[in-house]
PDB file of N, CA and C in Angstrom:
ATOM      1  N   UNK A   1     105.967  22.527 -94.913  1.00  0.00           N
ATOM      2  CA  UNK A   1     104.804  21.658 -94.859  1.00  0.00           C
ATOM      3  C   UNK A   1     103.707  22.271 -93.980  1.00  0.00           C
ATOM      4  N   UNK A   2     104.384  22.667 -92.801  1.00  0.00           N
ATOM      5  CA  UNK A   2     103.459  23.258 -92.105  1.00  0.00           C
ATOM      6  C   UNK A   2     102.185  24.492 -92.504  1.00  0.00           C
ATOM      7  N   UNK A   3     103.240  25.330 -93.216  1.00  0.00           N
ATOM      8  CA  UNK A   3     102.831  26.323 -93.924  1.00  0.00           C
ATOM      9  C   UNK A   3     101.599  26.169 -94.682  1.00  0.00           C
ATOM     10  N   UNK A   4     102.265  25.148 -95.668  1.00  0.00           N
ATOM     11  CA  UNK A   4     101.296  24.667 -96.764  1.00  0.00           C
ATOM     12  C   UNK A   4      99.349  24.421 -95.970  1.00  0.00           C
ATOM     13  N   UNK A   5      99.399  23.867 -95.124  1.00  0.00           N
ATOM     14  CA  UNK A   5      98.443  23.275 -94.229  1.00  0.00           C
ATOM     15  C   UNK A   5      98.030  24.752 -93.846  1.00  0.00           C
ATOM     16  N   UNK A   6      98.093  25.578 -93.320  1.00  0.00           N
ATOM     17  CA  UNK A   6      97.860  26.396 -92.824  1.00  0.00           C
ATOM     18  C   UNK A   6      97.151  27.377 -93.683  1.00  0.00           C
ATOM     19  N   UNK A   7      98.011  27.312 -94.859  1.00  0.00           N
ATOM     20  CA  UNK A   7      97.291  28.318 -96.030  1.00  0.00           C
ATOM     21  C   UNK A   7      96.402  27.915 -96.614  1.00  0.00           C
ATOM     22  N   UNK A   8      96.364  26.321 -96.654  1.00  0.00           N
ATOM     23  CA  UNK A   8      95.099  25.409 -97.485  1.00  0.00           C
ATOM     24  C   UNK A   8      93.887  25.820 -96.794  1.00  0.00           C
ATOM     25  N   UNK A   9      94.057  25.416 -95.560  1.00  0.00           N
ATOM     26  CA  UNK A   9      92.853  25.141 -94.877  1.00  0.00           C
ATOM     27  C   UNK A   9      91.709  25.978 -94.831  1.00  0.00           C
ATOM     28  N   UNK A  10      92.088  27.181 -94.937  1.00  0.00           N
ATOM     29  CA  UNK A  10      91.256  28.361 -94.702  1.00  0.00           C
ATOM     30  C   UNK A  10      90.389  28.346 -96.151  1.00  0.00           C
ATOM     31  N   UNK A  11      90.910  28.341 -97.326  1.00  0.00           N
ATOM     32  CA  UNK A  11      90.559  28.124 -98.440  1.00  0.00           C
ATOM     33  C   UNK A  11      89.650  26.962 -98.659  1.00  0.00           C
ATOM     34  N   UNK A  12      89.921  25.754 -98.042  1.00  0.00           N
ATOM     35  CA  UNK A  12      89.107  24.968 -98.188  1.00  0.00           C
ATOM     36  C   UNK A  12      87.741  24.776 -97.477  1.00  0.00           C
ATOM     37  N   UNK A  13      88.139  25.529 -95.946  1.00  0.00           N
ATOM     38  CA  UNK A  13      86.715  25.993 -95.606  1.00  0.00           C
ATOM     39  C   UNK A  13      86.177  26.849 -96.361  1.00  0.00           C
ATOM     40  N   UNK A  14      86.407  27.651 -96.830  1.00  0.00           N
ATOM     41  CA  UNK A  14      85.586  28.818 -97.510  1.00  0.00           C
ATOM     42  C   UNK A  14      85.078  27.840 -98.514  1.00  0.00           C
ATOM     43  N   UNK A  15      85.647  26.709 -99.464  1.00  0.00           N
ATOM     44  CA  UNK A  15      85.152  26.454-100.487  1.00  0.00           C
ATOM     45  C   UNK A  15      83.817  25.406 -99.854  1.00  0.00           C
ATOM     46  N   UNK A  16      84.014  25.015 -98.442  1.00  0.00           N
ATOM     47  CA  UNK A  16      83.284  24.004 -97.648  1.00  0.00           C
ATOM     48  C   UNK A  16      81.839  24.693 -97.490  1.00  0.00           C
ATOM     49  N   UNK A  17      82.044  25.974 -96.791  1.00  0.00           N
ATOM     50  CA  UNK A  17      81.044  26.770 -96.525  1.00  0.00           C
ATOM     51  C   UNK A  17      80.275  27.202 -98.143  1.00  0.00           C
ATOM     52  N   UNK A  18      80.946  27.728 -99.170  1.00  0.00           N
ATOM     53  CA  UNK A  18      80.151  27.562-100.370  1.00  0.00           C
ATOM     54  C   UNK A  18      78.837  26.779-100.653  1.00  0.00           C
ATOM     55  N   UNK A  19      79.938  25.627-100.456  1.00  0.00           N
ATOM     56  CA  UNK A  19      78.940  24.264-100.716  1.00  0.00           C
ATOM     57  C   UNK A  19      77.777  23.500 -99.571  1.00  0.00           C
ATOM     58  N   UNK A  20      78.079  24.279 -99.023  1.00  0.00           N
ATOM     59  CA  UNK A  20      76.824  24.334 -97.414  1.00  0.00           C
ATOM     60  C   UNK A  20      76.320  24.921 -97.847  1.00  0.00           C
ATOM     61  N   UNK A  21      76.086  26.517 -98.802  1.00  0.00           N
ATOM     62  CA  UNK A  21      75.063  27.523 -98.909  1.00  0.00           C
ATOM     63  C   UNK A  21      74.358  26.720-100.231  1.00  0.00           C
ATOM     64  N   UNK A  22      75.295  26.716-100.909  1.00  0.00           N
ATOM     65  CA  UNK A  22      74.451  26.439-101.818  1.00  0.00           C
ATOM     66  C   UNK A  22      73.329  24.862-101.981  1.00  0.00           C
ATOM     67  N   UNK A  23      74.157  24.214-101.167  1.00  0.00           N
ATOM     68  CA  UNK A  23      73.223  23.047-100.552  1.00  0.00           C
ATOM     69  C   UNK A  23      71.853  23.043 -99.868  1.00  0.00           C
ATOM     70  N   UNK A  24      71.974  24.538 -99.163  1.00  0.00           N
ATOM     71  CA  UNK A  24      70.566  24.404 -98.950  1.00  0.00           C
ATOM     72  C   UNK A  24      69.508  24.615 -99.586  1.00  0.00           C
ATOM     73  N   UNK A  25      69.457  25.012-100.784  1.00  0.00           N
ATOM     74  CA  UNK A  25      68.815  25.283-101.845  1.00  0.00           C
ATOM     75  C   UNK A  25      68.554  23.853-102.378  1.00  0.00           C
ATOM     76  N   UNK A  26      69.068  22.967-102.566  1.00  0.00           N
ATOM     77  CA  UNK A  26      69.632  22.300-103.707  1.00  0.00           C
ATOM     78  C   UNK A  26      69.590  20.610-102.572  1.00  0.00           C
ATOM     79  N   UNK A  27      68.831  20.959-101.231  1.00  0.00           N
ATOM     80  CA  UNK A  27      68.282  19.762-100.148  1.00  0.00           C
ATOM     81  C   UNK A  27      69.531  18.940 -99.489  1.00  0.00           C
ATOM     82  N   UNK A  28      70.600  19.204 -99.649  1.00  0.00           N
ATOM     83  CA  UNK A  28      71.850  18.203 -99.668  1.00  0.00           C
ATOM     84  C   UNK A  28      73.206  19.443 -99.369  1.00  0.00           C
ATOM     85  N   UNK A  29      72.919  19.863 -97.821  1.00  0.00           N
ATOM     86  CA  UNK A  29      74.073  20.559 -97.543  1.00  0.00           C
ATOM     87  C   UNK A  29      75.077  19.705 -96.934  1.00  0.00           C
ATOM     88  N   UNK A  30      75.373  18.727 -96.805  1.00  0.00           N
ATOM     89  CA  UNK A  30      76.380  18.080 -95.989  1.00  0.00           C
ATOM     90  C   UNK A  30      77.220  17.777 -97.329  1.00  0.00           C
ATOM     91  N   UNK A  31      76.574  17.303 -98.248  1.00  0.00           N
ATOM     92  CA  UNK A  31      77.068  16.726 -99.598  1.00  0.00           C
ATOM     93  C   UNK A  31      77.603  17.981-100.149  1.00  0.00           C
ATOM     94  N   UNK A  32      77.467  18.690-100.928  1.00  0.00           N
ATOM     95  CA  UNK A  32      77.677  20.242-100.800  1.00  0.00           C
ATOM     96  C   UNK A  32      78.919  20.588-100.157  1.00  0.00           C
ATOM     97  N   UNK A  33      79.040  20.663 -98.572  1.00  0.00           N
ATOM     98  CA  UNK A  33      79.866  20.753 -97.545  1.00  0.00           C
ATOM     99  C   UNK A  33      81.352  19.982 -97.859  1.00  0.00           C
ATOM    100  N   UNK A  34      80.833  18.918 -98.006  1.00  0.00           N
ATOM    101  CA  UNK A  34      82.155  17.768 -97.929  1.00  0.00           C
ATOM    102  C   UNK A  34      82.430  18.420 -99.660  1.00  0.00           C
ATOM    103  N   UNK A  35      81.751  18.027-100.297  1.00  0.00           N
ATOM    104  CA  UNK A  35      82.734  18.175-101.945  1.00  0.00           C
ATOM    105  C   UNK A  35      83.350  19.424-101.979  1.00  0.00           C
ATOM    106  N   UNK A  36      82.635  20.659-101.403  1.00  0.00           N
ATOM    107  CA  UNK A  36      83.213  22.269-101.788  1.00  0.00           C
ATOM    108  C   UNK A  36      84.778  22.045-100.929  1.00  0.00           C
ATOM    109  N   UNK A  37      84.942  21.336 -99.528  1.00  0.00           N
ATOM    110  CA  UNK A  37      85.888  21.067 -98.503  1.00  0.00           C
ATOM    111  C   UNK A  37      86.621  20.473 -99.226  1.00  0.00           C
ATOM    112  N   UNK A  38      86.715  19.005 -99.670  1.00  0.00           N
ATOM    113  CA  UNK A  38      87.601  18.338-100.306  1.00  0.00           C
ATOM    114  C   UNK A  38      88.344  18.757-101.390  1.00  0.00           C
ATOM    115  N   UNK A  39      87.293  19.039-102.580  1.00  0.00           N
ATOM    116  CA  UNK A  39      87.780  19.102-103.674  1.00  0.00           C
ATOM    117  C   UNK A  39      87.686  20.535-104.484  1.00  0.00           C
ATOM    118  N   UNK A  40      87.233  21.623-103.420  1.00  0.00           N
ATOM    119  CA  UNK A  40      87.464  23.088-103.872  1.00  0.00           C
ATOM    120  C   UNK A  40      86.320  23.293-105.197  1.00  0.00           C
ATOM    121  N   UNK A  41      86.418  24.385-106.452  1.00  0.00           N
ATOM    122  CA  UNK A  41      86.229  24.326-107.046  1.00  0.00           C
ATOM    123  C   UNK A  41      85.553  23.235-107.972  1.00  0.00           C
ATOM    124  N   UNK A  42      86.259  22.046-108.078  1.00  0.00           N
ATOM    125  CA  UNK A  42      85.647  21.498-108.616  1.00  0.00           C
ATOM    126  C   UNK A  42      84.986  20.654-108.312  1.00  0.00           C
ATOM    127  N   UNK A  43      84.654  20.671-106.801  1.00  0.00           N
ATOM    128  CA  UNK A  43      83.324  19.581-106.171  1.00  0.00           C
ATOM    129  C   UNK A  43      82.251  20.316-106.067  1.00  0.00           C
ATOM    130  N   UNK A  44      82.248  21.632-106.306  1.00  0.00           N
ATOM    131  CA  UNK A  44      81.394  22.892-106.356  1.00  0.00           C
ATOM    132  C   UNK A  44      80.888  22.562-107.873  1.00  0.00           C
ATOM    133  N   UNK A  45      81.508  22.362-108.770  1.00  0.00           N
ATOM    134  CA  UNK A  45      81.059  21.770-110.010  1.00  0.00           C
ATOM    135  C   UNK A  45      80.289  20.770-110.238  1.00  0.00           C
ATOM    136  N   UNK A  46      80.965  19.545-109.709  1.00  0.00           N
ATOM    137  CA  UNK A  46      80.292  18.118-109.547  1.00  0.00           C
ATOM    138  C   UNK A  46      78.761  18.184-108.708  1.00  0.00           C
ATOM    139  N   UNK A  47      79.235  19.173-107.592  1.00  0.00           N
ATOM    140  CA  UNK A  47      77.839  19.468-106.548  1.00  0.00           C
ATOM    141  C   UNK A  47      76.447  20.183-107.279  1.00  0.00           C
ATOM    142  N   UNK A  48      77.054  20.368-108.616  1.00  0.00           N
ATOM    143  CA  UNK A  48      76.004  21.352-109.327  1.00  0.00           C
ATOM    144  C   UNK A  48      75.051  20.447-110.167  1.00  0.00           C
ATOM    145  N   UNK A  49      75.862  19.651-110.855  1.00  0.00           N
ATOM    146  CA  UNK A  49      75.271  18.487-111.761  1.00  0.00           C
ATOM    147  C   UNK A  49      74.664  18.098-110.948  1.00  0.00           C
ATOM    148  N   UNK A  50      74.244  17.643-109.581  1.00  0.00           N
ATOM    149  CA  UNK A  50      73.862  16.362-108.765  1.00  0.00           C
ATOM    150  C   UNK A  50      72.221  16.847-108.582  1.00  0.00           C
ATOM    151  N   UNK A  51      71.523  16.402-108.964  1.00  0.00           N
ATOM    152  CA  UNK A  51      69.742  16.839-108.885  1.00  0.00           C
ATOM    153  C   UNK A  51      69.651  17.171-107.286  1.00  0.00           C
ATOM    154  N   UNK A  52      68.576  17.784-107.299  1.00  0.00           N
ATOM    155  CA  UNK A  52      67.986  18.013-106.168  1.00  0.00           C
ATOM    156  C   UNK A  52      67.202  17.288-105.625  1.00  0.00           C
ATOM    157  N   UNK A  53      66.817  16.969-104.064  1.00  0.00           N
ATOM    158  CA  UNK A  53      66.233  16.085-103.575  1.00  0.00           C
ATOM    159  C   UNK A  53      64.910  16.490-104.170  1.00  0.00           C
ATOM    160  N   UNK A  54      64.017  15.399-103.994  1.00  0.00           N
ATOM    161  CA  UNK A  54      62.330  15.887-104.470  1.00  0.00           C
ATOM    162  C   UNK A  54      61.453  17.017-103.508  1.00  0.00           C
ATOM    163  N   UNK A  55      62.014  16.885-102.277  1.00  0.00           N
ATOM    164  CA  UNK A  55      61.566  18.130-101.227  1.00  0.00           C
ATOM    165  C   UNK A  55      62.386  19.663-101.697  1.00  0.00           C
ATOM    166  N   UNK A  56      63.361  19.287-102.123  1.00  0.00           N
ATOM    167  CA  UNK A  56      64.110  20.810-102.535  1.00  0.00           C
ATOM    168  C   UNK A  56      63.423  21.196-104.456  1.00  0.00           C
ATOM    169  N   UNK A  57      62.865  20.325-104.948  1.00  0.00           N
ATOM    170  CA  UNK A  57      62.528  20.792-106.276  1.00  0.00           C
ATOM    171  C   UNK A  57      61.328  20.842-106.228  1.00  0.00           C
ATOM    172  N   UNK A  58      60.255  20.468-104.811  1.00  0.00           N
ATOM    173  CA  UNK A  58      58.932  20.929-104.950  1.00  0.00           C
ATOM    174  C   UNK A  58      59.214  22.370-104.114  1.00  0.00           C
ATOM    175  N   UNK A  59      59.919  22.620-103.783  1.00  0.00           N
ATOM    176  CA  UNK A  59      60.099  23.851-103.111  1.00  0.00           C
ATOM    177  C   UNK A  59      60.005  24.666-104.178  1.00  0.00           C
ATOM    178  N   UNK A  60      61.615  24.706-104.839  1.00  0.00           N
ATOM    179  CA  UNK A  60      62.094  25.257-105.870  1.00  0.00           C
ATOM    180  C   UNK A  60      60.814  25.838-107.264  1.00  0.00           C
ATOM    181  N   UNK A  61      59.631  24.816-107.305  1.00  0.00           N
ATOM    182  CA  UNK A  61      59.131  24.453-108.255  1.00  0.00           C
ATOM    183  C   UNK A  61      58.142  25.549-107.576  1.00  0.00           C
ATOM    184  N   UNK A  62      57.559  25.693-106.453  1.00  0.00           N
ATOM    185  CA  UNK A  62      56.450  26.474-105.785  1.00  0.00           C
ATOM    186  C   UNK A  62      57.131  27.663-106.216  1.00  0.00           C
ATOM    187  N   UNK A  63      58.711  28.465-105.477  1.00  0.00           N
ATOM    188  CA  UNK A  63      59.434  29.614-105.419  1.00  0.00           C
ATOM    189  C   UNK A  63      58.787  30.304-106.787  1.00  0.00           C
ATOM    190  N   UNK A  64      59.025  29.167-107.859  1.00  0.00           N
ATOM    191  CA  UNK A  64      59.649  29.805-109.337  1.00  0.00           C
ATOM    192  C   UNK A  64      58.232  30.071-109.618  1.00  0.00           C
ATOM    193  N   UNK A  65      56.799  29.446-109.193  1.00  0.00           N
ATOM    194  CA  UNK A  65      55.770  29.716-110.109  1.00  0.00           C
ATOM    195  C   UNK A  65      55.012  30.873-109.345  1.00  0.00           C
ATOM    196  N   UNK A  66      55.343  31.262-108.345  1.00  0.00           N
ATOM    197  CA  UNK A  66      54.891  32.564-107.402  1.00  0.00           C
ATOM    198  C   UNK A  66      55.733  33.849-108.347  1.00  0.00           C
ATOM    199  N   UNK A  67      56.576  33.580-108.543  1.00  0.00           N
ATOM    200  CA  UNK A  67      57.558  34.486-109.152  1.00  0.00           C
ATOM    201  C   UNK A  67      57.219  34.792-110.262  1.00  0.00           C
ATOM    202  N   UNK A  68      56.319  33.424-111.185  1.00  0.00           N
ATOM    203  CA  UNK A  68      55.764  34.056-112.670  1.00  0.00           C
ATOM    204  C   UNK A  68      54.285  34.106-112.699  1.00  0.00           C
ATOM    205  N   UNK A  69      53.890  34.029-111.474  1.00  0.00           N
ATOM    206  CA  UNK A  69      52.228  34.791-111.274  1.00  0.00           C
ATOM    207  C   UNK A  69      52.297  35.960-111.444  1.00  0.00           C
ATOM    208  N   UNK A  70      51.587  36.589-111.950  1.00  0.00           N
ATOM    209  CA  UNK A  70      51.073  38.226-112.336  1.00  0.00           C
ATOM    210  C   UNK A  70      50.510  38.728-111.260  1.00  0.00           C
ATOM    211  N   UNK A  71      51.055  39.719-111.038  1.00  0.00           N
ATOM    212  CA  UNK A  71      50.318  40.863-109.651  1.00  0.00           C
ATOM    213  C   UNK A  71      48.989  41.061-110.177  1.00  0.00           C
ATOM    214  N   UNK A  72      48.157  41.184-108.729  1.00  0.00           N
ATOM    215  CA  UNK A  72      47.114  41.236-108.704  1.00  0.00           C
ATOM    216  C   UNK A  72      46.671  42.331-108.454  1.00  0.00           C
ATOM    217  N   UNK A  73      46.014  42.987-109.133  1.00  0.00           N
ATOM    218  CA  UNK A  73      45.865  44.949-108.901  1.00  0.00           C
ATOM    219  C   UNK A  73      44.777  44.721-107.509  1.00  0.00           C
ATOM    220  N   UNK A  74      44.931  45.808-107.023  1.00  0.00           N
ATOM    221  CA  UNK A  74      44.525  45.564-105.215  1.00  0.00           C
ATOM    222  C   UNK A  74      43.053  46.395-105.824  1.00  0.00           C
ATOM    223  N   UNK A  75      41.985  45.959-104.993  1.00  0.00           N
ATOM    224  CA  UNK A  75      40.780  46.466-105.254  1.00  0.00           C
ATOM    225  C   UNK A  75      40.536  47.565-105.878  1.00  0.00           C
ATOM    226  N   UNK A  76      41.580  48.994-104.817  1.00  0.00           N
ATOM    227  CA  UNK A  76      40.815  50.685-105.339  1.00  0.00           C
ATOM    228  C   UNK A  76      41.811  50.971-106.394  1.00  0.00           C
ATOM    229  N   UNK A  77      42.778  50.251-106.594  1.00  0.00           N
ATOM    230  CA  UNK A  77      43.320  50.582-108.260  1.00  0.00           C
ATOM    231  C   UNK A  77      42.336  50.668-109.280  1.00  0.00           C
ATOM    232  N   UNK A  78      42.379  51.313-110.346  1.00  0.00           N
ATOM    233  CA  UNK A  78      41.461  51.046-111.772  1.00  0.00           C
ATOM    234  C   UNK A  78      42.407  50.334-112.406  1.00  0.00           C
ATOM    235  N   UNK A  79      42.105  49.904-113.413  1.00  0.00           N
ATOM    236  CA  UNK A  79      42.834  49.347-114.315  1.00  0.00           C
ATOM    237  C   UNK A  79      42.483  50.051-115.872  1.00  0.00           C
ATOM    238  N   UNK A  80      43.583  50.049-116.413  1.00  0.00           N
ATOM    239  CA  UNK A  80      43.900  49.985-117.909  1.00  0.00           C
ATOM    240  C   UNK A  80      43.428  49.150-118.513  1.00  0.00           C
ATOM    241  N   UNK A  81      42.433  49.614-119.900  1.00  0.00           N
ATOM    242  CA  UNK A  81      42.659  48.401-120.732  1.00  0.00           C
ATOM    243  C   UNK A  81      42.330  49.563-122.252  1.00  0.00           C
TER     244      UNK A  81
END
């Protein structure tokens, strides 16, 4: 029994800490934390379905549209056309 406990635990932090990282993305690391801890794998699942707070998807929403803005050629470049 003892054993058992001993070998879990480590595993379940790791799956705890998962769900902390990926929580911070996603506005809800405690939630994250506890499901990856509890339920391993598949609270890492459940934690995925669960929307993002509205502060983590106006984030998210800024990240993604910087990312599909087009570089801006710097003044002493020429350009192609």
């Amino acid at each position: 029994m003892n054993g058992t406990i001993i070998a879990v635990l480590p595993v379940a932090a790791a799956f705890g800490f998962a769900g902390y990282r990926i929580g911070i993305g996603r506005g809800r690391r405690v939630l994250g934390a506890v499901l990856g801890f509890a339920l391993g794998l598949i609270g890492l699942g459940i934690f995925i379905l669960i929307p993002r707070t509205a502060e983590a998807q106006a984030r998210h929403d800024r990240e993604r549209a910087e990312r599909q803005r087009p570089e801006q050629p710097a003044e002493n470049q020429d350009t192609v056309r």
